[in-house]
PDB file of N, CA and C in Angstrom:
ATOM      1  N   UNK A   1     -11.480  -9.238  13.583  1.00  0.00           N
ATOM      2  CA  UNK A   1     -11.434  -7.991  12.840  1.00  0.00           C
ATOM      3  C   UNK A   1     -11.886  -8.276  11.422  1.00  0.00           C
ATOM      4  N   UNK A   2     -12.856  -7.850  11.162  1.00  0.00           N
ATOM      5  CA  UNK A   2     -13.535  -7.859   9.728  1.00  0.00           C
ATOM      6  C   UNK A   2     -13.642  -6.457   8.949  1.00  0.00           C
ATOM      7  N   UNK A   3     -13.194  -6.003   8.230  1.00  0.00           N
ATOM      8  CA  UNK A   3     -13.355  -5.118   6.873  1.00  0.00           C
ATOM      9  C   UNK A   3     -13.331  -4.874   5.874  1.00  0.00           C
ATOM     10  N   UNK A   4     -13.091  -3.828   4.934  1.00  0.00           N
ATOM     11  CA  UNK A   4     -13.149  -3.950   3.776  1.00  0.00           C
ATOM     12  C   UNK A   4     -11.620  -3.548   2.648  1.00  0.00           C
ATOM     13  N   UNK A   5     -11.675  -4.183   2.644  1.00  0.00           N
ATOM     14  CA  UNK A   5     -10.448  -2.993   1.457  1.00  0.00           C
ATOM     15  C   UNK A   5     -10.707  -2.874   0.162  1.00  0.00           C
ATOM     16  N   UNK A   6     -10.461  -1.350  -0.277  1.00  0.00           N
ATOM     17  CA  UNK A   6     -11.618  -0.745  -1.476  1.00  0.00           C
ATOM     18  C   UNK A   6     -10.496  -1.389  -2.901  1.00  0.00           C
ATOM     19  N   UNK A   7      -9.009  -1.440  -2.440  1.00  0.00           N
ATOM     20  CA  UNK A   7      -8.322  -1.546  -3.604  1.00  0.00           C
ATOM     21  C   UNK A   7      -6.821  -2.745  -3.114  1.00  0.00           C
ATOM     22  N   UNK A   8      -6.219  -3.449  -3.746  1.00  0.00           N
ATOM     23  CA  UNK A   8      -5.834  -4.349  -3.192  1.00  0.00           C
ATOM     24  C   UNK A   8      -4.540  -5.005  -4.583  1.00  0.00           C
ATOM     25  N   UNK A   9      -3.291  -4.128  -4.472  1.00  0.00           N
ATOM     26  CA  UNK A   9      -2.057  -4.002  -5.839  1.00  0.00           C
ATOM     27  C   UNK A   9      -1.204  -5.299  -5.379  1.00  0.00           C
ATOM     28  N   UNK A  10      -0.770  -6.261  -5.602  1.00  0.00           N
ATOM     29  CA  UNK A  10      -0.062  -7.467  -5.151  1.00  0.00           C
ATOM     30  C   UNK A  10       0.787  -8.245  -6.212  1.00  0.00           C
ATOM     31  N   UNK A  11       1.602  -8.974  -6.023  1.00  0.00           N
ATOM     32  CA  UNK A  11       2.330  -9.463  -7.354  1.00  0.00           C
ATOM     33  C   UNK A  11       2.257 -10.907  -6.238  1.00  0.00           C
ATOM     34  N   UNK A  12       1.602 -12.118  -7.193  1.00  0.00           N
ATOM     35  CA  UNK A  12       1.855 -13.316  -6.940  1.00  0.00           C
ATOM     36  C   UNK A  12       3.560 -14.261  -6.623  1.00  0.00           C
ATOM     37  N   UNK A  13       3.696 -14.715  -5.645  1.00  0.00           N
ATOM     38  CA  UNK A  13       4.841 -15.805  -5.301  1.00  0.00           C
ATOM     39  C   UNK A  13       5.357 -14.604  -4.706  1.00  0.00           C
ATOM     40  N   UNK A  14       5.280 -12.865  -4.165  1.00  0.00           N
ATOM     41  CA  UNK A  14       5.700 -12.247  -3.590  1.00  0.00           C
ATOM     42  C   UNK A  14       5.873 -12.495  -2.140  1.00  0.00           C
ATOM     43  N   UNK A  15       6.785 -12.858  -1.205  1.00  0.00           N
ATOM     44  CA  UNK A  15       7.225 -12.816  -0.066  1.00  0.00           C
ATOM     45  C   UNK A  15       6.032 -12.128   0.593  1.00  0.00           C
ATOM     46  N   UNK A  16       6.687 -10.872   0.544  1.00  0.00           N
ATOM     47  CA  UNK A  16       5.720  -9.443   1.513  1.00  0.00           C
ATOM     48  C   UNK A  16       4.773  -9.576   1.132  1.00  0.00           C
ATOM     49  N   UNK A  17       3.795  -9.708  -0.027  1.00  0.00           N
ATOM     50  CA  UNK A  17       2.431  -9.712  -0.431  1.00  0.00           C
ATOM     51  C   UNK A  17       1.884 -10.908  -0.126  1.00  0.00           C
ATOM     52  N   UNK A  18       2.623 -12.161   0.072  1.00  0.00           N
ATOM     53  CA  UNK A  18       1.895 -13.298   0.458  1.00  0.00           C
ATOM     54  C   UNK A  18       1.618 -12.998   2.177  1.00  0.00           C
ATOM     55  N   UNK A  19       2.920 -12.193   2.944  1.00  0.00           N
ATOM     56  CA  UNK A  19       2.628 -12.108   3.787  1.00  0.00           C
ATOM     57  C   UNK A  19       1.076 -11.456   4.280  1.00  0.00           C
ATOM     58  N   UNK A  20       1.571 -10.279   3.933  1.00  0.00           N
ATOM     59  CA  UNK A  20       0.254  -9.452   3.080  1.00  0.00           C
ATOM     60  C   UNK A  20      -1.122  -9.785   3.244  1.00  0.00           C
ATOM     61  N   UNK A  21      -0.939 -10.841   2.467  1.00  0.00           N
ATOM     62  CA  UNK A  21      -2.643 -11.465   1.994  1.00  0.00           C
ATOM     63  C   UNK A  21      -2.691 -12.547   3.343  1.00  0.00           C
ATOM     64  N   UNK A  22      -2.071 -13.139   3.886  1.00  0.00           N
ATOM     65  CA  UNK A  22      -2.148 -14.015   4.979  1.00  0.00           C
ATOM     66  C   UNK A  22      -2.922 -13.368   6.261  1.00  0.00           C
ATOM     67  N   UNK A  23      -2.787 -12.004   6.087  1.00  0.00           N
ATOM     68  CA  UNK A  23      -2.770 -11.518   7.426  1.00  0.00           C
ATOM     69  C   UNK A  23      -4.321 -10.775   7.063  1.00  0.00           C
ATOM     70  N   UNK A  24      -4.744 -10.256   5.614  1.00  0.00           N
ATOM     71  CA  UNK A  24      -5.729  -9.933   5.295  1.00  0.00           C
ATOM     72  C   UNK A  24      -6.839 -11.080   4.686  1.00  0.00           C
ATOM     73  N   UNK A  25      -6.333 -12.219   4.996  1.00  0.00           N
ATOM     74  CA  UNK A  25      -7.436 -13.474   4.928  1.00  0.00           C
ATOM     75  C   UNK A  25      -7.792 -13.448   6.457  1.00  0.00           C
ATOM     76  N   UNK A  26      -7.121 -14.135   7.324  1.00  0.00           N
ATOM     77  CA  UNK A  26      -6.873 -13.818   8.674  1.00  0.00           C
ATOM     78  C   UNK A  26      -7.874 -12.776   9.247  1.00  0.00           C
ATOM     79  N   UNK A  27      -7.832 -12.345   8.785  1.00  0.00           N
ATOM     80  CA  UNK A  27      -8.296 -10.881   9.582  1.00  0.00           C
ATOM     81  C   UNK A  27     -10.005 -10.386   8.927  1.00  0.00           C
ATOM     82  N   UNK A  28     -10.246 -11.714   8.085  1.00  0.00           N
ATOM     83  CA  UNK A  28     -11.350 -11.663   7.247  1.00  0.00           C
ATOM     84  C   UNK A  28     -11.748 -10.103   6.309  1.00  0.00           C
ATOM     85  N   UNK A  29     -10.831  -9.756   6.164  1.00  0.00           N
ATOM     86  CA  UNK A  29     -11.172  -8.595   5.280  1.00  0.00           C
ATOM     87  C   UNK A  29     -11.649  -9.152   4.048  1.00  0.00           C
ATOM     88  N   UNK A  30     -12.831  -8.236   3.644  1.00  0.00           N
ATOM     89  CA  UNK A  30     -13.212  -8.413   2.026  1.00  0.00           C
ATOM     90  C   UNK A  30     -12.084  -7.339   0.919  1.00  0.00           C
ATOM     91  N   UNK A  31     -12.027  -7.580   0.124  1.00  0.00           N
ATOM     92  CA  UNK A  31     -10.999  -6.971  -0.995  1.00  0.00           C
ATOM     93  C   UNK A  31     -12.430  -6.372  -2.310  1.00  0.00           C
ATOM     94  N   UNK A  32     -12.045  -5.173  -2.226  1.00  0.00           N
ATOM     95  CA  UNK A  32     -13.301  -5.070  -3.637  1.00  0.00           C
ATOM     96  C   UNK A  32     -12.707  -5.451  -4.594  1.00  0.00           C
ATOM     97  N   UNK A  33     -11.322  -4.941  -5.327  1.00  0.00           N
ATOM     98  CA  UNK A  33     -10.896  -5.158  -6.535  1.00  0.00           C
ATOM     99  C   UNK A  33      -9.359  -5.394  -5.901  1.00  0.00           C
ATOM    100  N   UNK A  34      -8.898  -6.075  -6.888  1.00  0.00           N
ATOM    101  CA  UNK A  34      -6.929  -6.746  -6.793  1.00  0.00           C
ATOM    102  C   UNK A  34      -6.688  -6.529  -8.281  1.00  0.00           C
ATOM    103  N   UNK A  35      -5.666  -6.165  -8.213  1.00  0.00           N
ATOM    104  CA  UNK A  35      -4.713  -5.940  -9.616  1.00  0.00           C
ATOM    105  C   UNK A  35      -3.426  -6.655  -9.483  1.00  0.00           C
ATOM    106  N   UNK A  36      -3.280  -7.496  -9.843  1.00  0.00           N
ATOM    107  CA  UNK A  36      -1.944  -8.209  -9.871  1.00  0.00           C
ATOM    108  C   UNK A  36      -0.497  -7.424 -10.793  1.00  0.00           C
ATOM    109  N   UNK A  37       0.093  -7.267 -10.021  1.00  0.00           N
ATOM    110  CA  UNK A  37       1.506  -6.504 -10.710  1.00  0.00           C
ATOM    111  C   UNK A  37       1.955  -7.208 -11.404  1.00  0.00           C
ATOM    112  N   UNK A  38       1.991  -8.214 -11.683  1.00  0.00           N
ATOM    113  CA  UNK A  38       2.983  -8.871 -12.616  1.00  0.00           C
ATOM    114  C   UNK A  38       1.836  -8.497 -14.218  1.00  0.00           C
ATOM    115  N   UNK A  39       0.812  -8.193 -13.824  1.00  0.00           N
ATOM    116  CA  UNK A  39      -0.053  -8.403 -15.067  1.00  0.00           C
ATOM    117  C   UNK A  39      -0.407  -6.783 -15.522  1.00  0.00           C
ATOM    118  N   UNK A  40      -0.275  -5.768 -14.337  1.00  0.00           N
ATOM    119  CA  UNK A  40      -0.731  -4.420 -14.630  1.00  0.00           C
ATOM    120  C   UNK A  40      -0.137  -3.405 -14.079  1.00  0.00           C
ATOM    121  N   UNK A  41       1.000  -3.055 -14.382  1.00  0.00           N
ATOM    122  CA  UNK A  41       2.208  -2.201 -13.643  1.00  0.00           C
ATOM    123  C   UNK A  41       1.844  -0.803 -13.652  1.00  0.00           C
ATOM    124  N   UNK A  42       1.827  -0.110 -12.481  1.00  0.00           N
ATOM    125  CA  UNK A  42       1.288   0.861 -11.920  1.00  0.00           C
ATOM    126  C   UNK A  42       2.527   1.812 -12.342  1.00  0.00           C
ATOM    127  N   UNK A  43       2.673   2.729 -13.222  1.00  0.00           N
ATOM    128  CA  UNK A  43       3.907   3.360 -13.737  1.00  0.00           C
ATOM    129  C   UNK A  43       4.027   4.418 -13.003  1.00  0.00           C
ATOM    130  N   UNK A  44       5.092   5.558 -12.785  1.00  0.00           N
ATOM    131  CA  UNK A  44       5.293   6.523 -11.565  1.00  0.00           C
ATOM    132  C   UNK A  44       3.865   7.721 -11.847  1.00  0.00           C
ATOM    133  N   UNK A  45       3.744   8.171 -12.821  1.00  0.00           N
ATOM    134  CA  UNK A  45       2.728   8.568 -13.083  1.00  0.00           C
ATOM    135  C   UNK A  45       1.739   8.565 -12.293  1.00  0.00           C
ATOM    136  N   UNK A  46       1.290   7.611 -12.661  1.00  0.00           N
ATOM    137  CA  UNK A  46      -0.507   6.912 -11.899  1.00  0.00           C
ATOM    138  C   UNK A  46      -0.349   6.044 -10.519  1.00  0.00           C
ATOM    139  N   UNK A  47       1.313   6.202  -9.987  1.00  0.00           N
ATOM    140  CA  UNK A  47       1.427   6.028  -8.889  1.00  0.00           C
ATOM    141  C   UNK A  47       1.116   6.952  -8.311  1.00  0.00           C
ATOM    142  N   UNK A  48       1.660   8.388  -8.476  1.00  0.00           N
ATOM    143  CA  UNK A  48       1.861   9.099  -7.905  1.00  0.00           C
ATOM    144  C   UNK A  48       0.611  10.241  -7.240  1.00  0.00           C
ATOM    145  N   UNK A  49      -0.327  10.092  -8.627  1.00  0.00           N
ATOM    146  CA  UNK A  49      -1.990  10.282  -9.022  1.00  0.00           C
ATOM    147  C   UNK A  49      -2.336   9.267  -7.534  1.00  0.00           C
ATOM    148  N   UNK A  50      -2.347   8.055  -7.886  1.00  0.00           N
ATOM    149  CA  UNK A  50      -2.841   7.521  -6.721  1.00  0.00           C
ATOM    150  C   UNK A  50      -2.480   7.660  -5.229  1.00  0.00           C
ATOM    151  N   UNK A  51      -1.579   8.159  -4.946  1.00  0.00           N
ATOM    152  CA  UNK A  51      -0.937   8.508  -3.851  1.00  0.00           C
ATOM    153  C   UNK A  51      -1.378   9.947  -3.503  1.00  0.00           C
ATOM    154  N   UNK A  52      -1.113  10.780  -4.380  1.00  0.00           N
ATOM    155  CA  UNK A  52      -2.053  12.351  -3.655  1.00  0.00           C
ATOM    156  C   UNK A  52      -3.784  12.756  -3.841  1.00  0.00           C
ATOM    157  N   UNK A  53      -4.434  11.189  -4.321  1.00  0.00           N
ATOM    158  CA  UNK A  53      -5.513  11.134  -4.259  1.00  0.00           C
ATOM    159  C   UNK A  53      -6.141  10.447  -2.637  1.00  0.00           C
ATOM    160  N   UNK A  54      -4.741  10.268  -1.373  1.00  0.00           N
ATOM    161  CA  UNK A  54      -5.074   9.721  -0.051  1.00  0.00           C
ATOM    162  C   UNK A  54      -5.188  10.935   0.730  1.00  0.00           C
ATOM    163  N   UNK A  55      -5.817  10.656   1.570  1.00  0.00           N
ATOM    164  CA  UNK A  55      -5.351  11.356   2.643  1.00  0.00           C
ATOM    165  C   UNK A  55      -4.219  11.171   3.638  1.00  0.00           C
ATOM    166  N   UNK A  56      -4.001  10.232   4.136  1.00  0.00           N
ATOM    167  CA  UNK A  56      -2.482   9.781   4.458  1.00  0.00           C
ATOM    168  C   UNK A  56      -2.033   8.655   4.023  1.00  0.00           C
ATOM    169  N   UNK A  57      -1.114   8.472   4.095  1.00  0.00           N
ATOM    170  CA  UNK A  57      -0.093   7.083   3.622  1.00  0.00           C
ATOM    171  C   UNK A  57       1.015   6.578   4.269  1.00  0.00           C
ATOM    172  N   UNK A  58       0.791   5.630   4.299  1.00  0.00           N
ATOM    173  CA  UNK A  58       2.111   4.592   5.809  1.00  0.00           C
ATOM    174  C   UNK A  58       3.042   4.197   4.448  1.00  0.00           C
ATOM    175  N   UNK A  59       3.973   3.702   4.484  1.00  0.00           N
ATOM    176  CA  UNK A  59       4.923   3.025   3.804  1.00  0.00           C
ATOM    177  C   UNK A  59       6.312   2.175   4.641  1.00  0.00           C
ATOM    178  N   UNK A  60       5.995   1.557   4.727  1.00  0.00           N
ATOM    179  CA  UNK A  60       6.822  -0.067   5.284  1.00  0.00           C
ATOM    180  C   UNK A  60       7.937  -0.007   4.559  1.00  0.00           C
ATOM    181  N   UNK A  61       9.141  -0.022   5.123  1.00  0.00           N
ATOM    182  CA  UNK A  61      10.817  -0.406   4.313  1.00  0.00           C
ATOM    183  C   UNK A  61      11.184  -1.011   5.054  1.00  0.00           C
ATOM    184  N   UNK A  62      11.427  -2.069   5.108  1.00  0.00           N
ATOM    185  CA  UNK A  62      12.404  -2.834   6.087  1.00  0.00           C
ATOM    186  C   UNK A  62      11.623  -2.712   7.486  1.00  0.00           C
ATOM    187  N   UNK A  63      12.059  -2.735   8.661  1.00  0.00           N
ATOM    188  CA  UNK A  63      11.672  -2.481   9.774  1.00  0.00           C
ATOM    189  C   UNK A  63      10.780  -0.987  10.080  1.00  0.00           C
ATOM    190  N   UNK A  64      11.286  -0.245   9.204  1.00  0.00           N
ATOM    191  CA  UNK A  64      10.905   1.007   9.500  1.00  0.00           C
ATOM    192  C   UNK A  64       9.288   1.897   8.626  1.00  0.00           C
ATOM    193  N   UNK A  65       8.283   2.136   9.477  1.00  0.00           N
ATOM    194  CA  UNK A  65       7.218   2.469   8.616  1.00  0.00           C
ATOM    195  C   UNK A  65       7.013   3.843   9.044  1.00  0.00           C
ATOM    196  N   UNK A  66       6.804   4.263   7.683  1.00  0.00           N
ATOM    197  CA  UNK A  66       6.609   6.166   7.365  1.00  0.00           C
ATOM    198  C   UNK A  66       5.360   6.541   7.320  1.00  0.00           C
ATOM    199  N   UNK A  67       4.496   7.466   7.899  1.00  0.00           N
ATOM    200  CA  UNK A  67       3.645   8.151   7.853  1.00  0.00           C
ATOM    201  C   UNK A  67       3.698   9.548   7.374  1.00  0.00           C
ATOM    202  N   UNK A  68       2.743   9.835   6.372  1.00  0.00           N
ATOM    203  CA  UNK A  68       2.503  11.249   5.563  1.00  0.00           C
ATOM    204  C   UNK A  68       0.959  11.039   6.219  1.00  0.00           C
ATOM    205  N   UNK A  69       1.058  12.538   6.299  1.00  0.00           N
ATOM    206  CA  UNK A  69      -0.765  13.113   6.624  1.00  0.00           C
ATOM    207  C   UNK A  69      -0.893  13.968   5.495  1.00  0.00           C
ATOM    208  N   UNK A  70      -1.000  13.561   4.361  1.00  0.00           N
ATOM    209  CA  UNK A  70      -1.329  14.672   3.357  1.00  0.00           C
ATOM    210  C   UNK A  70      -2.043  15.823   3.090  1.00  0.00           C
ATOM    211  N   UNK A  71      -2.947  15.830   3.896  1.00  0.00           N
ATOM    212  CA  UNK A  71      -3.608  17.112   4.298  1.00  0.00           C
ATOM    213  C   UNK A  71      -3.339  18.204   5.366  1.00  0.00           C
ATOM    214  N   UNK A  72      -1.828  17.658   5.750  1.00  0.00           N
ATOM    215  CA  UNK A  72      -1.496  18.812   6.504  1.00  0.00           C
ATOM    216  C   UNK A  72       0.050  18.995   6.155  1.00  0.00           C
ATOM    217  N   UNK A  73       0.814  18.063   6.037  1.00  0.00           N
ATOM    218  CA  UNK A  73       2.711  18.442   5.245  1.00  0.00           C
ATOM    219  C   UNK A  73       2.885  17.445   4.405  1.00  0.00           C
ATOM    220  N   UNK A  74       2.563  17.649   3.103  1.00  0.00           N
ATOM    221  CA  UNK A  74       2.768  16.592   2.072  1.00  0.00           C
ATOM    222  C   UNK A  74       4.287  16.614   1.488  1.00  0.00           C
ATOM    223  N   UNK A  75       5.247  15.673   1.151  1.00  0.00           N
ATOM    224  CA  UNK A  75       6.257  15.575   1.020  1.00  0.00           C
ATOM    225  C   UNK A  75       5.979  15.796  -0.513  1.00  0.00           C
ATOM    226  N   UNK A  76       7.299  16.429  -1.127  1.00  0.00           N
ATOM    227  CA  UNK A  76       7.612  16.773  -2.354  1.00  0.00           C
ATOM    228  C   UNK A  76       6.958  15.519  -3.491  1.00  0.00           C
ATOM    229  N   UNK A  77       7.099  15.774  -4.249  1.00  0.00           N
ATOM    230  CA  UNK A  77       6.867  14.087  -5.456  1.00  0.00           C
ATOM    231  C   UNK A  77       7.889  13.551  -5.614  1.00  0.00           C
ATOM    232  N   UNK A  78       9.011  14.332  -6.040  1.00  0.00           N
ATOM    233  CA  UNK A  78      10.164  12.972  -5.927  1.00  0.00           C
ATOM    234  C   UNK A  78      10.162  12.166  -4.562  1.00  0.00           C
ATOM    235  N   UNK A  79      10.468  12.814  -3.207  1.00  0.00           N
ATOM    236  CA  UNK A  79      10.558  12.147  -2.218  1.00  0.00           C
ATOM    237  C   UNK A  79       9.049  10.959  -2.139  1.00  0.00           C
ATOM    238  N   UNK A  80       8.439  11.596  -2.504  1.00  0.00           N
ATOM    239  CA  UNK A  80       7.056  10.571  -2.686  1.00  0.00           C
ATOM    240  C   UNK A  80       7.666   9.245  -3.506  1.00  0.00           C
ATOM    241  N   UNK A  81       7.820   9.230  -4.329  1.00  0.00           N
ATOM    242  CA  UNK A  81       8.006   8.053  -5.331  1.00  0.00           C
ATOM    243  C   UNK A  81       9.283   7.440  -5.092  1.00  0.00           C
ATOM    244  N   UNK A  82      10.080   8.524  -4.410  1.00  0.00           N
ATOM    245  CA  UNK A  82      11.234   7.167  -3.521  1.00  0.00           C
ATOM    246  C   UNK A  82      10.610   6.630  -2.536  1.00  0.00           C
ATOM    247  N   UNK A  83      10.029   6.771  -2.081  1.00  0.00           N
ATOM    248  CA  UNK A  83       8.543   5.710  -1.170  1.00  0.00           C
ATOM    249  C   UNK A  83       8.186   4.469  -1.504  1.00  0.00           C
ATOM    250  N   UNK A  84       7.331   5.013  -2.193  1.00  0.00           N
ATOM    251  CA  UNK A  84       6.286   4.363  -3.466  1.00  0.00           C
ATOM    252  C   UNK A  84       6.442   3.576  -4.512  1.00  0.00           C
ATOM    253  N   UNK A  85       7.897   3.901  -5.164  1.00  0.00           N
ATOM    254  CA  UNK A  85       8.163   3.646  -5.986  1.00  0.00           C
ATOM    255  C   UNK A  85       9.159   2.432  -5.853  1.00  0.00           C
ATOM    256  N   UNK A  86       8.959   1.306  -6.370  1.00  0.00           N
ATOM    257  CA  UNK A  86      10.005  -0.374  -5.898  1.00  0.00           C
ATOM    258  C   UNK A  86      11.560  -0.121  -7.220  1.00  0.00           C
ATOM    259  N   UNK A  87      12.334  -0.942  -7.201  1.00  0.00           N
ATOM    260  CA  UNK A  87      13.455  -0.736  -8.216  1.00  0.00           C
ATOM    261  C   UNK A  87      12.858  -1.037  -9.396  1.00  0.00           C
ATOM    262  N   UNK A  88      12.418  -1.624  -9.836  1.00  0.00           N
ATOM    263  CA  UNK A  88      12.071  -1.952 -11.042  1.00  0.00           C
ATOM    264  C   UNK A  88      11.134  -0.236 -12.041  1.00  0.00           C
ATOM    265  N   UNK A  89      10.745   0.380 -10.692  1.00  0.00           N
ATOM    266  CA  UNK A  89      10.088   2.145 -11.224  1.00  0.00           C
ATOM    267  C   UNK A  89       8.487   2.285 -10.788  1.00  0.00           C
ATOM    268  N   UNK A  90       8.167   0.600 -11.013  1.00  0.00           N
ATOM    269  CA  UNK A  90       6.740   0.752 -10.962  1.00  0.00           C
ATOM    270  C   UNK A  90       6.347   1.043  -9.119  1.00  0.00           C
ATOM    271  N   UNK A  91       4.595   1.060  -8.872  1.00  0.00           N
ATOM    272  CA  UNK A  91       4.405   1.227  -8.120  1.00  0.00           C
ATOM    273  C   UNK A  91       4.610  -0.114  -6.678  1.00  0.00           C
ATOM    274  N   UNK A  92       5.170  -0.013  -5.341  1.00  0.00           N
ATOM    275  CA  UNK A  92       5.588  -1.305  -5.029  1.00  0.00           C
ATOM    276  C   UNK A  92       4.693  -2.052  -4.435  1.00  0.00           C
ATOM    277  N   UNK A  93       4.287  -3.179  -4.451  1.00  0.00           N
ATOM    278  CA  UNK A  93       3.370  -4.386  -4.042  1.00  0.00           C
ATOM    279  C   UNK A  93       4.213  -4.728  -2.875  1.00  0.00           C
ATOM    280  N   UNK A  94       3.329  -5.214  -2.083  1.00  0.00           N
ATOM    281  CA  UNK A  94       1.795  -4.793  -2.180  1.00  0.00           C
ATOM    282  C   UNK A  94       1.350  -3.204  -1.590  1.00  0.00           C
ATOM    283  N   UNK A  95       0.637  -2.864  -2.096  1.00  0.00           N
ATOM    284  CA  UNK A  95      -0.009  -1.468  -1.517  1.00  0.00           C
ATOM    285  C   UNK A  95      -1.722  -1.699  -1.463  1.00  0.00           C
ATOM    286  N   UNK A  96      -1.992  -1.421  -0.717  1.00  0.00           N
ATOM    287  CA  UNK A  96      -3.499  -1.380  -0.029  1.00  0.00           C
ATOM    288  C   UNK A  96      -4.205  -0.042  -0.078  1.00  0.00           C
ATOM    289  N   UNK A  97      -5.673   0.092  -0.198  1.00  0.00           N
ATOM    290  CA  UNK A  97      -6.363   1.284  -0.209  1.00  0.00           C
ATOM    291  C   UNK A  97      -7.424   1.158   0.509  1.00  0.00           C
ATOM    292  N   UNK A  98      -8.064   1.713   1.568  1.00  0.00           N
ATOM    293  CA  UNK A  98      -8.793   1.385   2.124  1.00  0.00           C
ATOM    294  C   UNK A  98      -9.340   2.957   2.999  1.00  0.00           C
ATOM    295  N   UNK A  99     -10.598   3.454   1.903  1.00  0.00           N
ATOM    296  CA  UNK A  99     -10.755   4.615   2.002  1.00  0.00           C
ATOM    297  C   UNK A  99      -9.959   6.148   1.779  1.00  0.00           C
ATOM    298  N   UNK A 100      -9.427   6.553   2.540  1.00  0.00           N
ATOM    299  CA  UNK A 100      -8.588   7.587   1.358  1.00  0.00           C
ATOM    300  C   UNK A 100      -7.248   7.796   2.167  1.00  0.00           C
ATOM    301  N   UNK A 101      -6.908   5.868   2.607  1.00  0.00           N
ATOM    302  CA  UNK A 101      -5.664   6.153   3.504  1.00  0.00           C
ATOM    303  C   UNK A 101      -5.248   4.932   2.155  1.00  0.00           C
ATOM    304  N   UNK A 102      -3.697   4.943   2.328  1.00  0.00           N
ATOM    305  CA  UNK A 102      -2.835   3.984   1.478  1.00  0.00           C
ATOM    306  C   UNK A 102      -1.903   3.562   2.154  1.00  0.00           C
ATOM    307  N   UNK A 103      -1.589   2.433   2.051  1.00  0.00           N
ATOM    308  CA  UNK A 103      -0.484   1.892   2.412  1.00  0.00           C
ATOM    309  C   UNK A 103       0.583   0.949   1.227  1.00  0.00           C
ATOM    310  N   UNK A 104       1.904   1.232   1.590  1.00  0.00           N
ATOM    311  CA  UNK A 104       2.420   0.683   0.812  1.00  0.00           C
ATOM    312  C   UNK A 104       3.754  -0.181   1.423  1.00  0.00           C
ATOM    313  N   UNK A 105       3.566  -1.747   0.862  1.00  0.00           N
ATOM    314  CA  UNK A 105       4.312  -2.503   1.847  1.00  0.00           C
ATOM    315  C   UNK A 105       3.722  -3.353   2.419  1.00  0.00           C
ATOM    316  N   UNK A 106       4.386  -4.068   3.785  1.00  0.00           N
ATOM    317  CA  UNK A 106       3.737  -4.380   4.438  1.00  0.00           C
ATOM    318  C   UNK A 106       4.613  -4.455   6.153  1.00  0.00           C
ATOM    319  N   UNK A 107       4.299  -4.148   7.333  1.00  0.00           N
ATOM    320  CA  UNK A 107       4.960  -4.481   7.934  1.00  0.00           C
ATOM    321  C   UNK A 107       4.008  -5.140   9.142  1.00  0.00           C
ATOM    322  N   UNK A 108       4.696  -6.406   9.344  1.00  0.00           N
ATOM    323  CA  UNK A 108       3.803  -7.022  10.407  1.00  0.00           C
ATOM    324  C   UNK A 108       2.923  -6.886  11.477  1.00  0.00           C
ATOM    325  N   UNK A 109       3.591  -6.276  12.369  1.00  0.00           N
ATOM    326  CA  UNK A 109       3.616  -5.431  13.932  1.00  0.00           C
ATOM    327  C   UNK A 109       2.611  -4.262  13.232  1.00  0.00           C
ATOM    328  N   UNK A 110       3.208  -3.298  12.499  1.00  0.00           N
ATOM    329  CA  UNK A 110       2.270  -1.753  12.499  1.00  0.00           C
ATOM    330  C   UNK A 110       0.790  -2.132  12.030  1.00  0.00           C
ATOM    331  N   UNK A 111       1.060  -2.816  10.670  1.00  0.00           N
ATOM    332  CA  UNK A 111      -0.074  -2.397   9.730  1.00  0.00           C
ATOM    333  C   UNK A 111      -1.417  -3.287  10.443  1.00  0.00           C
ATOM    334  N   UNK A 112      -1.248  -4.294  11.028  1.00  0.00           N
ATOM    335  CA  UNK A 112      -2.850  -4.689  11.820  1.00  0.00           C
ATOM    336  C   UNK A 112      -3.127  -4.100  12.660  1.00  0.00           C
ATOM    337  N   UNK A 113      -2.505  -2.906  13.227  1.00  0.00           N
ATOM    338  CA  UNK A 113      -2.965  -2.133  14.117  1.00  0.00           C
ATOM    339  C   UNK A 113      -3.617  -0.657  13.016  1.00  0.00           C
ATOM    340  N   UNK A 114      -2.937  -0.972  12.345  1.00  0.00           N
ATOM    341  CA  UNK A 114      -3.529   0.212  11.390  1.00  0.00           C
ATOM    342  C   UNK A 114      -4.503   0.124  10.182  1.00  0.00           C
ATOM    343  N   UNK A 115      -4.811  -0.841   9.763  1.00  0.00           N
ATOM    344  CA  UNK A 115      -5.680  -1.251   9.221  1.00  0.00           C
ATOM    345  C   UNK A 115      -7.170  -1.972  10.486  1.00  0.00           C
ATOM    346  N   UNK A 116      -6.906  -1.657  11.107  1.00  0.00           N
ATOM    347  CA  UNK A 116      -8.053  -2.217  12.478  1.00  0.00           C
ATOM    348  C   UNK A 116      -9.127  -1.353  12.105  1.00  0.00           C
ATOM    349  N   UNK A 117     -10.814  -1.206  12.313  1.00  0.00           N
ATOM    350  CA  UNK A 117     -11.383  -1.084  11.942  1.00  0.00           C
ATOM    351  C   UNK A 117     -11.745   0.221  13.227  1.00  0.00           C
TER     352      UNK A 117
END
């Protein structure tokens, strides 16, 4: 499986994002651009901008991954950014963009089936 991913948010020595990137080396994806969180914190704001600029969005918590189809029942903005949004406020790493779908998180099992080309 080879593709592309247009945008690519990650915080280094991260658990989930190393997982993350293991599985998107693996899987030979190219990355256009990476922003490292520890260096450029995505504030709720321009999270949130970035999030109703998808067309849908998965989000990974624990075992459990959420799907929004934004173009047909978009969830409120607060409920959005309790999503989206990690404890610290900012936006949570890793999150992926890859055309005008987003993901945020990572969960093992779903997301290589969903990121598949």
């Amino acid at each position: 499986m080879a593709g592309k991913i247009d945008w690519y948010y990650h915080r280094n020595h991260c658990v989930t994002c190393g997982r993350a990137q293991a599985f998107l080396t693996a899987a030979r994806f190219t990355i256009a651009a990476q922003v490292d969180a520890r260096r450029e914190r995505i504030e709720p704001a321009a999270a949130l901008k970035l999030a109703r600029s998808a067309d849908e969005i998965w989000v990974a918590r624990g075992q459990k991954v959420v799907h929004f189809d934004l173009t047909k029942d978009a969830p409120s903005d607060d409920e959005l950014k309790k999503l989206i949004l990690g404890p610290s406020g900012f936006l949570r790493a890793p999150t992926i963009r890859r055309g005008k779908k987003l993901y945020v998180g990572f969960h093992p099992e779903a997301f290589p089936k969903l990121l598949a080309p």
